[in-house]
Protein backbone atom coordinates (compact mmCIF):
# COMPACT_ATOMS: atom_id res chain seq x y z
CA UNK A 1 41.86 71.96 166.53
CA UNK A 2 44.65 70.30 168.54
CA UNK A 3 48.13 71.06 167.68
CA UNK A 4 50.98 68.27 167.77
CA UNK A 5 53.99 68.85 169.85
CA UNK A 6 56.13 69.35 167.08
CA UNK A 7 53.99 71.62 165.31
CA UNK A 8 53.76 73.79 168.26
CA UNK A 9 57.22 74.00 168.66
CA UNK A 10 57.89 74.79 165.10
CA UNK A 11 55.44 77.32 165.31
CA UNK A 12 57.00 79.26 168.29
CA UNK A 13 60.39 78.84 166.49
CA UNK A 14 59.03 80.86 163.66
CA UNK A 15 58.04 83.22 165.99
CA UNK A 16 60.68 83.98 167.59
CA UNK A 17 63.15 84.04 164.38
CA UNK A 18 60.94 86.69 163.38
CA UNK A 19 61.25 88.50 166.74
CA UNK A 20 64.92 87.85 166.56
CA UNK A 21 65.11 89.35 162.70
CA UNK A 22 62.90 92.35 163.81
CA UNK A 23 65.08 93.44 166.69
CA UNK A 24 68.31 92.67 164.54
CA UNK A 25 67.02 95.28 162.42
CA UNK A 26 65.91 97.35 164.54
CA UNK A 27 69.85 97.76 166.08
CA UNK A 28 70.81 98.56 162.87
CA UNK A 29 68.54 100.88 162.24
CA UNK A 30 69.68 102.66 165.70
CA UNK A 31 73.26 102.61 164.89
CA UNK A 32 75.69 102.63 167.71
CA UNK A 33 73.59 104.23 170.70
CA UNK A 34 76.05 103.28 173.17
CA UNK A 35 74.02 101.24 176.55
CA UNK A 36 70.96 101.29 174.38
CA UNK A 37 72.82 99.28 171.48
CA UNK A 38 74.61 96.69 173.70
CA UNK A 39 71.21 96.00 176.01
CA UNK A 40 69.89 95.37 172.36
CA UNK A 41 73.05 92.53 171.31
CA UNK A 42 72.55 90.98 174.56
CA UNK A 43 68.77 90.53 174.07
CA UNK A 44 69.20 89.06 170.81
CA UNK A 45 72.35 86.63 172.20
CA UNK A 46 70.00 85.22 174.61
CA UNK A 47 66.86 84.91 172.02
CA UNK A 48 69.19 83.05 169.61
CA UNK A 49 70.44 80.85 172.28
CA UNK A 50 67.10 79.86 173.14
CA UNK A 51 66.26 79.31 169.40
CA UNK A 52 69.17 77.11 168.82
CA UNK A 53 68.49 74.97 172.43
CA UNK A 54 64.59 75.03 170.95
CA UNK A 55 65.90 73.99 167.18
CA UNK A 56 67.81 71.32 169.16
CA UNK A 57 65.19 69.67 171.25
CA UNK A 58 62.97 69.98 167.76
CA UNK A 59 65.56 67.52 166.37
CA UNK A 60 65.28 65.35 169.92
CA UNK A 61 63.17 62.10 170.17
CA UNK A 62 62.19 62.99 173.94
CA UNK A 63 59.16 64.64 174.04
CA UNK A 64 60.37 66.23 177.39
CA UNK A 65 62.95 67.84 176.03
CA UNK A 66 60.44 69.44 173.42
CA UNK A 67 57.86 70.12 176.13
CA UNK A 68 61.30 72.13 177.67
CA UNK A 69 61.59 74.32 174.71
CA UNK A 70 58.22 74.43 173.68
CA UNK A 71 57.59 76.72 177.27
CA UNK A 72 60.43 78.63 177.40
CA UNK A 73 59.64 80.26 173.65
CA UNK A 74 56.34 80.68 175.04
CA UNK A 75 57.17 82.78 177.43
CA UNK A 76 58.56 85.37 174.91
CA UNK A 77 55.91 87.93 173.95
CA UNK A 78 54.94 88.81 170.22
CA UNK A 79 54.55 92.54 171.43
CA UNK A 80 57.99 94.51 170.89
């Protein structure tokens, strides 16, 4: 089956708002572990700004700019 760009994208959005959600909760779950806890914010600062450049270029006409997004989220593992 052949995806469409914009399904593809979509689809590694979702993924990655669930990666985002999971290591949100994981942080709270740790509490305040010092160097451990702020590594953790600054992972999740630079997931979300991806998301929101990705949710972005989902809302752009230019198919490059969703191509752009599209491989950057793919290069974010599913494995945490």
């Amino acid at each position: 089956m052949n995806e469409t760009l914009p399904g593809a994208l979509a689809r590694e959005i979702a993924n990655l708002s669930a990666k985002i959600e999971r290591y949100k909760h994981a942080s709270r779950a740790a509490g305040d572990t010092g160097a451990d806890e702020r590594g953790m914010q600054i992972s999740i600062s630079i997931m979300q700004a991806e998301l929101d450049a990705a949710i972005a270029a989902a809302g752009n006409p230019d198919p490059i700019a969703q191509i752009s997004a599209l491989q950057s989220l793919r290069e974010y593992s599913l494995d945490d």
